[in-house]
Protein backbone atom coordinates (compact mmCIF):
# COMPACT_ATOMS: atom_id res chain seq x y z
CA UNK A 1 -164.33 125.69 145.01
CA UNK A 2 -167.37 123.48 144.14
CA UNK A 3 -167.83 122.31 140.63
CA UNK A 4 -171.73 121.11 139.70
CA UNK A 5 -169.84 118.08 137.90
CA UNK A 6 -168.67 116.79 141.22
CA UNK A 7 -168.87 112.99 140.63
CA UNK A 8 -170.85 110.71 138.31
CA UNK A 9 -174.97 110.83 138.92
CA UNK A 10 -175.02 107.18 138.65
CA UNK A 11 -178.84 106.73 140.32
CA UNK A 12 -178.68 102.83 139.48
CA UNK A 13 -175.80 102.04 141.48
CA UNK A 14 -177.72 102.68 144.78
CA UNK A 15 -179.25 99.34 144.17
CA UNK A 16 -177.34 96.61 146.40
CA UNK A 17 -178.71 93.86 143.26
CA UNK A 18 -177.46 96.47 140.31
CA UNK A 19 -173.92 96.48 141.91
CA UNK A 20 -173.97 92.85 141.79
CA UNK A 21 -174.64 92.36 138.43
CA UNK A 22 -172.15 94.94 137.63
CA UNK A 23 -169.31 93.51 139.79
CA UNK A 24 -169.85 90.16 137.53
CA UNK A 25 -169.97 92.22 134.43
CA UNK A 26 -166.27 93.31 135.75
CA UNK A 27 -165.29 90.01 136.45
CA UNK A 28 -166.42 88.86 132.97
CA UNK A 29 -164.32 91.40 131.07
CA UNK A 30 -164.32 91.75 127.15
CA UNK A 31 -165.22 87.84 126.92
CA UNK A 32 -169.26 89.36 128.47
CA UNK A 33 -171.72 87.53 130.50
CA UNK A 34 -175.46 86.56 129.62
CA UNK A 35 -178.57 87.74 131.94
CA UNK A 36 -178.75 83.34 132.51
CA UNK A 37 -175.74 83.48 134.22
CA UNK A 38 -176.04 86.63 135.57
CA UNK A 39 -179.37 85.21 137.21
CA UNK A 40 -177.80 82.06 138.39
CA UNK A 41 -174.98 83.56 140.01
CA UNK A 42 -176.71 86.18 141.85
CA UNK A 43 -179.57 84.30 142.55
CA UNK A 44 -182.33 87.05 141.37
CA UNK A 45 -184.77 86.16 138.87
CA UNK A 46 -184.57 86.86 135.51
CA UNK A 47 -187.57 89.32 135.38
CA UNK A 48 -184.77 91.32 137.75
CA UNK A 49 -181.89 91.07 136.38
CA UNK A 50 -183.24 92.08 132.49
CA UNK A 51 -184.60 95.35 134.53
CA UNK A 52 -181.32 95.64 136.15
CA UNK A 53 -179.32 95.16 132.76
CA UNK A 54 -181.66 97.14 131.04
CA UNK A 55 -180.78 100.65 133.07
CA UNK A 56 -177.48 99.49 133.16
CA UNK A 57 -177.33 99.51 129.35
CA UNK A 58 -179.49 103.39 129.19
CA UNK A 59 -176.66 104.55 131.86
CA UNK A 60 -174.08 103.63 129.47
CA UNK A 61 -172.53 101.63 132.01
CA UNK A 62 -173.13 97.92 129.84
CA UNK A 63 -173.04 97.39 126.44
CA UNK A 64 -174.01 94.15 124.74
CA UNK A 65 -170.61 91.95 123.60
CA UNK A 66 -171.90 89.57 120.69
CA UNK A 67 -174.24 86.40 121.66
CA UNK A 68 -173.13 83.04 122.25
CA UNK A 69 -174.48 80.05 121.91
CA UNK A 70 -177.40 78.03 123.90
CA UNK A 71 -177.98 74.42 125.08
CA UNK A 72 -181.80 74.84 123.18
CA UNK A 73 -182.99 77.95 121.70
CA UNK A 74 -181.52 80.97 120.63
CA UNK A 75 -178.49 82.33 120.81
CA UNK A 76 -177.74 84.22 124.34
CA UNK A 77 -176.74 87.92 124.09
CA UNK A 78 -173.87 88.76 126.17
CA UNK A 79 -173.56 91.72 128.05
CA UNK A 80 -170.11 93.37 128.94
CA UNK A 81 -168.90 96.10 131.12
CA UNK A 82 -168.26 99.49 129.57
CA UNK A 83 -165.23 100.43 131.55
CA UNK A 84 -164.53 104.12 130.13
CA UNK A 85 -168.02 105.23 131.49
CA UNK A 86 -166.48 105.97 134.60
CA UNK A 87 -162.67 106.58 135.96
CA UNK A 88 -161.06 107.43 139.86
CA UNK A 89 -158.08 108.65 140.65
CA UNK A 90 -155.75 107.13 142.44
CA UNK A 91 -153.26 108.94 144.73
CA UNK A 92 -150.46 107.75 146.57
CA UNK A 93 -149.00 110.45 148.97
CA UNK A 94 -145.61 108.33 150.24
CA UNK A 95 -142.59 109.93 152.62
CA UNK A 96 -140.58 110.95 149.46
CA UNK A 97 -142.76 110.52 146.72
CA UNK A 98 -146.18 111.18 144.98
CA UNK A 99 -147.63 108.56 142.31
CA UNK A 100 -150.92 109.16 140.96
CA UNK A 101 -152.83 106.87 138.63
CA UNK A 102 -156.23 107.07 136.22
CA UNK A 103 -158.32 104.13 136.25
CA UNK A 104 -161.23 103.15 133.96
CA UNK A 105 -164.16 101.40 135.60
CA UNK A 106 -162.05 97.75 134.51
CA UNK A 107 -159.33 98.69 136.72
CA UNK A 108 -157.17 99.46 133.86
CA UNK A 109 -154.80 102.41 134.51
CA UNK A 110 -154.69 104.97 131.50
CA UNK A 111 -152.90 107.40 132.61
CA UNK A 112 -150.29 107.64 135.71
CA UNK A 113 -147.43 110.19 136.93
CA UNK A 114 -144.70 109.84 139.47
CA UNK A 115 -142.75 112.93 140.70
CA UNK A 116 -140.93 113.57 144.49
CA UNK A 117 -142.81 114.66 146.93
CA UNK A 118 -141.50 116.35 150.79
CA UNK A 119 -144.08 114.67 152.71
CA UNK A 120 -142.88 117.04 155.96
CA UNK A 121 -143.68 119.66 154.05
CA UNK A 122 -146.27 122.08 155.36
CA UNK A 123 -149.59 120.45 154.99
CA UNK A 124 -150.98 122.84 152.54
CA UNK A 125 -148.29 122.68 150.26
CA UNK A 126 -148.75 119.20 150.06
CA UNK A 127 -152.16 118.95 149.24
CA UNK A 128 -151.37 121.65 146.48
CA UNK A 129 -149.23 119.94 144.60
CA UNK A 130 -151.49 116.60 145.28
CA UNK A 131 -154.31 118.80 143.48
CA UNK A 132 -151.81 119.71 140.64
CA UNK A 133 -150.78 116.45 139.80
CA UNK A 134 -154.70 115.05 139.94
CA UNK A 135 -155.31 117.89 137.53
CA UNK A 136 -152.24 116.93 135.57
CA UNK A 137 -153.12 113.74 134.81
CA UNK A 138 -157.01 114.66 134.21
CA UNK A 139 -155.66 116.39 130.86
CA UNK A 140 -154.42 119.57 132.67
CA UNK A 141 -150.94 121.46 132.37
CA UNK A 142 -149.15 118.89 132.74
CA UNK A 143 -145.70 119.60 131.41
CA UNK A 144 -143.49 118.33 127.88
CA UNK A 145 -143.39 114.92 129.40
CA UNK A 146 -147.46 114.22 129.62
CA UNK A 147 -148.77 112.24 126.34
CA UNK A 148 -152.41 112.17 125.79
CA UNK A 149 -153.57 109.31 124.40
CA UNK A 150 -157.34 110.50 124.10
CA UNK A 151 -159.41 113.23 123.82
CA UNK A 152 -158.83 115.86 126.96
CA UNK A 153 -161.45 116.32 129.65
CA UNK A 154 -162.16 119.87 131.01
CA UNK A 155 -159.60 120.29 133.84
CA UNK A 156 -160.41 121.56 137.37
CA UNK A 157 -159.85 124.73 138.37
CA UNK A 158 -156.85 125.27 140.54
CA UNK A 159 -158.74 127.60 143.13
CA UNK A 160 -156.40 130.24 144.12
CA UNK A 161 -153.09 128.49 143.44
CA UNK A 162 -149.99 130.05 142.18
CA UNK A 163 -147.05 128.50 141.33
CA UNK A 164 -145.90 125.19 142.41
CA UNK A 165 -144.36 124.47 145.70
CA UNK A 166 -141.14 123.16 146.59
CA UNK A 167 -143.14 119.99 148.33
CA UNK A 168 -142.30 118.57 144.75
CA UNK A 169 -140.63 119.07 141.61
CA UNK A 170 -142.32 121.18 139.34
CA UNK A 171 -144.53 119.94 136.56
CA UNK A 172 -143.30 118.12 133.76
CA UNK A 173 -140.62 116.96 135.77
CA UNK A 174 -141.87 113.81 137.43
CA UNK A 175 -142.68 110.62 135.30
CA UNK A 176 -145.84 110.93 133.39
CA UNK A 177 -147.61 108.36 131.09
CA UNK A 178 -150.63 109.34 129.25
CA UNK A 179 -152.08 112.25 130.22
CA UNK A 180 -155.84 113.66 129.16
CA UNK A 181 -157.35 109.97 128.91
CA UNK A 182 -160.69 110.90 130.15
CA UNK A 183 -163.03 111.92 126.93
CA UNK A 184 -165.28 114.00 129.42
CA UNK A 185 -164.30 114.84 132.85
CA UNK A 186 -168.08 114.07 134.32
CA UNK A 187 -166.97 110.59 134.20
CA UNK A 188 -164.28 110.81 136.85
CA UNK A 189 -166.55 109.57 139.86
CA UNK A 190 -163.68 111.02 142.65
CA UNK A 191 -160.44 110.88 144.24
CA UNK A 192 -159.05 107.81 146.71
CA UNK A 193 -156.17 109.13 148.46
CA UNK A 194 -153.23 106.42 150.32
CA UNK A 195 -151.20 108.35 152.72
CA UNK A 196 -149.15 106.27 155.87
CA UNK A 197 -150.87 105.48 158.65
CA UNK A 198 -152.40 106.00 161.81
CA UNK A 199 -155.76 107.96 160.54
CA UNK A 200 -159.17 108.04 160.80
CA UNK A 201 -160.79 106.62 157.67
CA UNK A 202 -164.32 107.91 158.21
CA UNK A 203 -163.36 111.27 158.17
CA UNK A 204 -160.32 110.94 156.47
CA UNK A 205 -158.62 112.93 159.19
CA UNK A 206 -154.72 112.25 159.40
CA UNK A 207 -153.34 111.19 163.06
CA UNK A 208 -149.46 111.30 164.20
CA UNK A 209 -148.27 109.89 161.25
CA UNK A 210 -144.79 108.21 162.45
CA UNK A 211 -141.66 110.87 161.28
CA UNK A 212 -144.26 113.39 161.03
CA UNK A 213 -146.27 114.54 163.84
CA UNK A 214 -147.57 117.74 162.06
CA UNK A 215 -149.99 116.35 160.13
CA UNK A 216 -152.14 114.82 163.50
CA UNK A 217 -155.79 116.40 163.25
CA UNK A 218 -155.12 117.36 159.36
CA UNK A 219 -158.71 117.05 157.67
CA UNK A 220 -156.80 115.72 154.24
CA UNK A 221 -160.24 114.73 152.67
CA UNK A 222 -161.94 117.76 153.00
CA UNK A 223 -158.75 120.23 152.20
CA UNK A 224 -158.35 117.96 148.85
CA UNK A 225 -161.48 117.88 147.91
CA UNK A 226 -162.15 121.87 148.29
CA UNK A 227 -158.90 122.39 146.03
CA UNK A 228 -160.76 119.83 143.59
CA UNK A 229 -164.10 119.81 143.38
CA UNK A 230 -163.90 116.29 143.66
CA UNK A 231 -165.70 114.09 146.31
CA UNK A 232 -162.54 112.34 148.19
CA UNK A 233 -161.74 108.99 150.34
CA UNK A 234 -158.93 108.63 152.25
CA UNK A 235 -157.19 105.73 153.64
CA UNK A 236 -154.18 103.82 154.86
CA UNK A 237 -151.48 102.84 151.88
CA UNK A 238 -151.47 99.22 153.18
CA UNK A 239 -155.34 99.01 153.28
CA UNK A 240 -155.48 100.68 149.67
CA UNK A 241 -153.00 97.93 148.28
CA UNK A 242 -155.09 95.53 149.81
CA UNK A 243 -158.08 96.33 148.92
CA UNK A 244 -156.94 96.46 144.88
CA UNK A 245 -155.58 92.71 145.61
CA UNK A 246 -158.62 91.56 146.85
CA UNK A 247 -160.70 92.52 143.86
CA UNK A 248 -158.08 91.00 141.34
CA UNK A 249 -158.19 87.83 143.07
CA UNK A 250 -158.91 84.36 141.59
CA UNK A 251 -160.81 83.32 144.73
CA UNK A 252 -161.81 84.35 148.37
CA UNK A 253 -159.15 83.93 151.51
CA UNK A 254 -157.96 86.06 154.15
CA UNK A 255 -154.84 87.53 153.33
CA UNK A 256 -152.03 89.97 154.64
CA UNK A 257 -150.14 93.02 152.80
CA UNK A 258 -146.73 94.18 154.38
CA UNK A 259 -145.74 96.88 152.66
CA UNK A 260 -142.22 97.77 153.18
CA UNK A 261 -141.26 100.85 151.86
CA UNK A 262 -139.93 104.09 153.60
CA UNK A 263 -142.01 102.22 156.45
CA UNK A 264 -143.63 99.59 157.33
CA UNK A 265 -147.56 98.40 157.55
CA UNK A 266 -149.52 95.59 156.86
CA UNK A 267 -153.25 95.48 155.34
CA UNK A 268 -155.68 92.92 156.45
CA UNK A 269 -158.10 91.27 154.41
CA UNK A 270 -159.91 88.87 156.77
CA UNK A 271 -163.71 87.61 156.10
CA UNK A 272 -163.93 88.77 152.65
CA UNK A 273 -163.83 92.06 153.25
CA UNK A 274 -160.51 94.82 154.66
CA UNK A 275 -160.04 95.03 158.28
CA UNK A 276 -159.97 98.50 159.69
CA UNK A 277 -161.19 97.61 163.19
CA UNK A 278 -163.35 99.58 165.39
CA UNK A 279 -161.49 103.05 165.05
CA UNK A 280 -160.44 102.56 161.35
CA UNK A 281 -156.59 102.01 163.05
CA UNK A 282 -156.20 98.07 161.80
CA UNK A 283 -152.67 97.34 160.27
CA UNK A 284 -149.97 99.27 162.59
CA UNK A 285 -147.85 96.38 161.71
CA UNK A 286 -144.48 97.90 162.03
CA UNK A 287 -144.73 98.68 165.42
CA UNK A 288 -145.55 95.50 166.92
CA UNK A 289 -142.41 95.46 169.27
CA UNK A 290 -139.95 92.07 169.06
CA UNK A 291 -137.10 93.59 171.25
CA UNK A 292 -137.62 95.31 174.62
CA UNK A 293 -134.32 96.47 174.34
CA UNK A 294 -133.98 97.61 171.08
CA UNK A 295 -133.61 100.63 168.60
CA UNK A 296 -135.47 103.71 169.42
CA UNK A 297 -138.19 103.72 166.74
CA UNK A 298 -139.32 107.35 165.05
CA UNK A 299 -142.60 106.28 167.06
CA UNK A 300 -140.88 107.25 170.23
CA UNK A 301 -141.25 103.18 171.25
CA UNK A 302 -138.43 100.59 171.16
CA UNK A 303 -137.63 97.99 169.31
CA UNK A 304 -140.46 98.16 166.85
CA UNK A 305 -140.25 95.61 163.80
CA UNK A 306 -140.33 99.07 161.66
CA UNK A 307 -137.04 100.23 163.45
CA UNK A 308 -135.08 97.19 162.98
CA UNK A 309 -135.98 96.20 159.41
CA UNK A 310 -135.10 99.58 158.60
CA UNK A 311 -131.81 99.50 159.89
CA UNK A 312 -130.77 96.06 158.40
CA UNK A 313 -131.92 97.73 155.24
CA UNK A 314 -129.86 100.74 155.96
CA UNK A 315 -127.10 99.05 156.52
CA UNK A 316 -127.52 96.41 153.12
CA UNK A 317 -127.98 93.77 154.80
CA UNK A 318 -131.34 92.22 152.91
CA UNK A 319 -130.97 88.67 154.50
CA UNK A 320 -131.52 90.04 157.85
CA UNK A 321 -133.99 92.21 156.86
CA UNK A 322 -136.05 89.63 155.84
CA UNK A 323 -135.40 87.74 158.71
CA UNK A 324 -136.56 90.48 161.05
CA UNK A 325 -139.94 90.81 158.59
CA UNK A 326 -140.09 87.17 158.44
CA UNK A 327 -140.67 87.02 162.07
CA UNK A 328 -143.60 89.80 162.37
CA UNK A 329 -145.35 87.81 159.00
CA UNK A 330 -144.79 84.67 161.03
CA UNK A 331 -146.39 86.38 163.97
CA UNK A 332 -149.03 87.49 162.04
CA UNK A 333 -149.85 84.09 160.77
CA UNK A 334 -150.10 82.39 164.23
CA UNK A 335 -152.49 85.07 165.46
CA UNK A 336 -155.14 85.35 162.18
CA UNK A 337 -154.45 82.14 160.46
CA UNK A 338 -154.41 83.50 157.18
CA UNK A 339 -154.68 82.06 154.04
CA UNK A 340 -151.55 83.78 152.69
CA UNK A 341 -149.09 86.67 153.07
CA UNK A 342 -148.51 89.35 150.34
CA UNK A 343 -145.04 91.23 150.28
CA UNK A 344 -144.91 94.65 148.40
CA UNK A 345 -143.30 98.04 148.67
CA UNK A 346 -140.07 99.89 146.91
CA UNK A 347 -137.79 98.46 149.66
CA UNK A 348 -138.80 94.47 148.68
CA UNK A 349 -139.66 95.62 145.30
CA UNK A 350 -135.59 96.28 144.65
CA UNK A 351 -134.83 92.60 145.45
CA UNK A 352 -138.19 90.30 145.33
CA UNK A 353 -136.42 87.47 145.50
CA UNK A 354 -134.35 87.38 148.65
CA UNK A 355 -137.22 88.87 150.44
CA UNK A 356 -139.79 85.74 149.94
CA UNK A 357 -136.33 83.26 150.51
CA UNK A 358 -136.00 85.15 153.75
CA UNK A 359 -139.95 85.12 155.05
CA UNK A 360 -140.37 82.06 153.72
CA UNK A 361 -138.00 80.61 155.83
CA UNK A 362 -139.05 82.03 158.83
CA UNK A 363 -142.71 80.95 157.96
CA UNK A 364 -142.01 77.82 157.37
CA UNK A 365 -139.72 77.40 160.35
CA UNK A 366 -142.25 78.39 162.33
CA UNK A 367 -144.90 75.85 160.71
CA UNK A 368 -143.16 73.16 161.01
CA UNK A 369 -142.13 74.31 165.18
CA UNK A 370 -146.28 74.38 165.87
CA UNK A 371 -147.39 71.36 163.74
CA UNK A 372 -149.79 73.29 161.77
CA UNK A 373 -149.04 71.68 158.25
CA UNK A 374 -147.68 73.07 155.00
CA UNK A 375 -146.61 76.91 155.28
CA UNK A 376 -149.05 79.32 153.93
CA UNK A 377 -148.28 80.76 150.27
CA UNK A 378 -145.82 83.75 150.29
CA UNK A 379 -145.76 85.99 146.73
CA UNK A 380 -144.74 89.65 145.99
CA UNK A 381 -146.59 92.40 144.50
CA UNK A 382 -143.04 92.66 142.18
CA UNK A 383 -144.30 93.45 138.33
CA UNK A 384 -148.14 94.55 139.20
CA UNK A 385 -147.44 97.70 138.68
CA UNK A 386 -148.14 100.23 141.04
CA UNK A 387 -150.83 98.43 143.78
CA UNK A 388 -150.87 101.22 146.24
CA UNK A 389 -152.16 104.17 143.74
CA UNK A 390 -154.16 101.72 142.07
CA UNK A 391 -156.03 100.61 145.12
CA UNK A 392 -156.09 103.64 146.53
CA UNK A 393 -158.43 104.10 143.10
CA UNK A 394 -160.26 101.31 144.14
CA UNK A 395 -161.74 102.69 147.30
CA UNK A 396 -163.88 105.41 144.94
CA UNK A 397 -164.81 102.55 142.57
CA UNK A 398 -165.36 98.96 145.06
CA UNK A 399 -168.39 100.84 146.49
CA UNK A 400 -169.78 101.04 143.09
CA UNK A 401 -169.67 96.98 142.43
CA UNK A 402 -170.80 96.05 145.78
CA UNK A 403 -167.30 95.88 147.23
CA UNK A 404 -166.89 97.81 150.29
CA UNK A 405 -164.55 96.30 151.77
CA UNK A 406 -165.24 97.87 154.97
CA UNK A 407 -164.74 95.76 158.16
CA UNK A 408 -164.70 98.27 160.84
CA UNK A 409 -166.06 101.24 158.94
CA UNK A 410 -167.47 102.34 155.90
C-alpha cells in the first residue's frame, strides 16, 4: 500500500552546500553555530550560506539558539539544529532477535523496542512482524508495555495483515520504551533496515545469508516498504554500526567494527567514508579462514574465524575466544592499517572486558613481531546503547547531512 506521506519533501536538502551547513548545525548541537563560522568552515561565502540558513530556517529544519558575542560589532545570532523536524527508523533484524529504534534528526533515540524474533522463519512472516513493530513504535498498537512520551503520529496501515506471527512474540511482549514520540508522522523521512550479511545494498536484495539460505534473492527493501508505505534502505548490521560510529566521532580515521554476536562481521570505515566494495559485499569478516583443517563452518567452508570463535564461546571459554578474534583483528590491521579497531555485539557485550584484554594482546603481539610501533587503539561499543539499530537509522538520515558513507555504492 502507498501512503502520499511517504517521506519528508525536504526540497533544500538536494543541495550538496545545504547538507553541509546542516551536518555542522548537527555537530554544533544545543550550544548553535553562527553563519561566520558556518562560512569559514565550509568555505562558501556568506551571501550563501545566509540563503542556505535562511530556507533552512522556513523548512523548519534550523531555528535560531540565542546570539553570542563578537570580536567588533554586534552580537552573532546562532543558529541550531531542530532535531524533531525529522525522525528514521532504525531496524535491526538479528538471528534471534528484532530491536527497533526512533531517532530524531540529532541522533537521539526516542523511542525503541526489543522483542524475539525467528529469523528462519518464512520470509514473509518476518517482514510482518518487522512492519508491526515499525508501526509499534511510530505510536501504533503497541501493547501495555509501550509509553508515549509525546503526542502520537497517525500510524501506517497494516495492509492486509492479521494477527501476528509466531516469527516473534506478540505485541506488548517484547521490551518497549517510549512509544508515539513522533508529533506528526510526515516527519519520519524512512526506514534503514540491518539484517546479516552477504546482500546487495543497492537493491537491498538479501543473498545466502550464513544459517539461512532461504532468504538468497529475497527483495527485503521493496517487500518492507510495500507493507509500510515507507521508502526503505537496507544494509549489512556491521556496516550500519559503523556507519552510526563514524558520525559520532571526535575526528576522522579509518576504523574497523567486529561485531560478534550470533555471528560474526566486521564494518569498514576506510577514507572517510564505509567500505562496501564493488558489489556492496565488503566486511565478510568471519569467514576469513585461519585453519585449513578446522571446524565445518554453517558457510559450508572450514575453519572460518566465525566457526571457531563460536565454539570457544559455546563452550565458555572467553579467553580463547578472544584469542581466536584477536588474531582475525590483528589480520585485519596488517592488511588496511587502520587507525583503530571497534569491538561490539551481545556476545563481547556480556564480558567487555576480557574481550579487549584478549585482542589487545594479540594486537599488540603482533605490533611489536613487525616493528610497526605502538598498537592501534582497541575500545568496545559496551554502554552506547544499541549501535546496530541506531545506525541502521543512520543510513536514512547521513544522506541528508552530506554523509553517504558510500564507498562502493550508494
Amino acid at each position: 500500500m502507498n501512503r502520499s506521506n511517504a517521506g519528508a519533501n525536504l526540497p533544500t536538502l538536494r543541495s550538496h552546500n545545504a547538507a553541509l551547513v546542516l551536518d555542522l548545525l548537527r555537530v554544533a548541537g544545543e550550544r548553535g553555530i553562527s553563519r561566520l563560522e558556518l562560512a569559514e568552515r565550509t568555505g562558501l561565502t556568506p551571501q550563501a550560506v545566509s540563503k542556505i540558513t535562511a530556507r533552512l530556517r522556513a523548512e523548519g529544519l534550523a531555528t535560531e539558539a540565542g546570539h553570542r558575542a563578537s570580536t567588533g560589532g554586534k552580537p552573532r545570532t546562532v543558529l541550531r539544529l531542530v532535531p524533531d523536524a525529522g525522525h528514521a527508523v532504525g531496524l535491526h533484524l538479528d538471528r534471534d532477535e528484532l530491536t527497533v529504534v526512533l531517532v530524531d534528526l540529532a541522533g537521539t533515540v526516542v523511542a525503541s523496542r526489543r522483542t524475539p524474533l525467528d529469523f528462519g522463519a518464512p520470509a514473509g512472516e518476518v517482514v510482518a512482524v518487522a512492519a508491526g513493530e515499525v508501526e509499534a513504535v511510530l505510536g501504533g498498537p503497541a501493547g501495555a508495555d509501550a509509553v508515549a512520551e509525546s503526542p502520537q503520529p497517525r500510524p501506517f496501515p497494516e495492509p492486509g495483515a492479521g494477527p501476528r506471527t509466531s516469527a516473534a512474540s506478540a505485541p506488548g511482549e517484547g521490551d518497549a520504551v517510549g512509544a508515539a514520540p513522533v508529533g506528526d508522522a510526515r516527519t519520519v523521512l524512512g526506514i534503514g533496515v540491518a539484517v546479516p550479511g552477504p546482500l546487495d545494498h543497492r537493491g537491498g536484495v538479501l543473498h545466502r545469508v550464513t544459517g539461512f539460505p532461504q532468504w538468497d534473492g529475497y527483495p527485503l527493501q521493496d517487500a518492507l516498504a510495500a507493507r509500510t508505505g515507507l521508502p526503505v534502505v537496507v544494509d549489512k548490521d556491521t556496516n550500519a554500526a559503523a556507519l552510526g560510529l563514524a558520525l559520532r566521532a571526535d575526528g576522522p580515521g579509518d576504523f574497523a567494527y567486529l561485531h560478534l554476536g550470533t555471528g560474526l562481521g566486521a564494518g569498514l570505515f576506510l577514507g572517510g567514508a564505509l567500505h562496501r566494495g564493488t558489489r556492496t559485499g565488503a566486511g565478510e569478516f568471519g569467514h576469513q579462514t585461519v585453519s585449513l583443517d578446522g571446524p565445518l563452518c554453517s558457510c559450508g567452508g572450514r575453519g572460518c574465524i566465525e566457526a571457531l570463535c563460536l565454539a570457544a564461546v559455546a563452550d565458555g571459554d572467553v579467553a580463547e575466544a578472544a584469542r581466536v578474534l584477536g588474531t582475525g583483528a590483528a589480520n585485519l590491521v596488517g592488511l588496511l592499517d587502520i587507525d583503530r579497531v571497534v569491538l561490539g555485539g551481545r556476545t563481547v557485550g556480556a564480558d567487555p572486558d576480557a574481550y579487549v584484554r584478549g585482542v589487545r594482546a594479540v594486537i599488540e603481539e603482533r605490533a611489536r613481531r613487525d616493528g610497526t610501533g605502538a598498537a592501534v587503539p582497541l575500545v568496545t561499543t559496551a554502554g552506547a546503547g544499541r549501535p546496530v539499530a541506531e545506525g541502521a537509522a543512520q543510513l536514512v538520515l547521513a544522506p541528508l547531512f552530506g554523509r553517504v558513507g558510500s564507498g562502493g555504492g550508494a
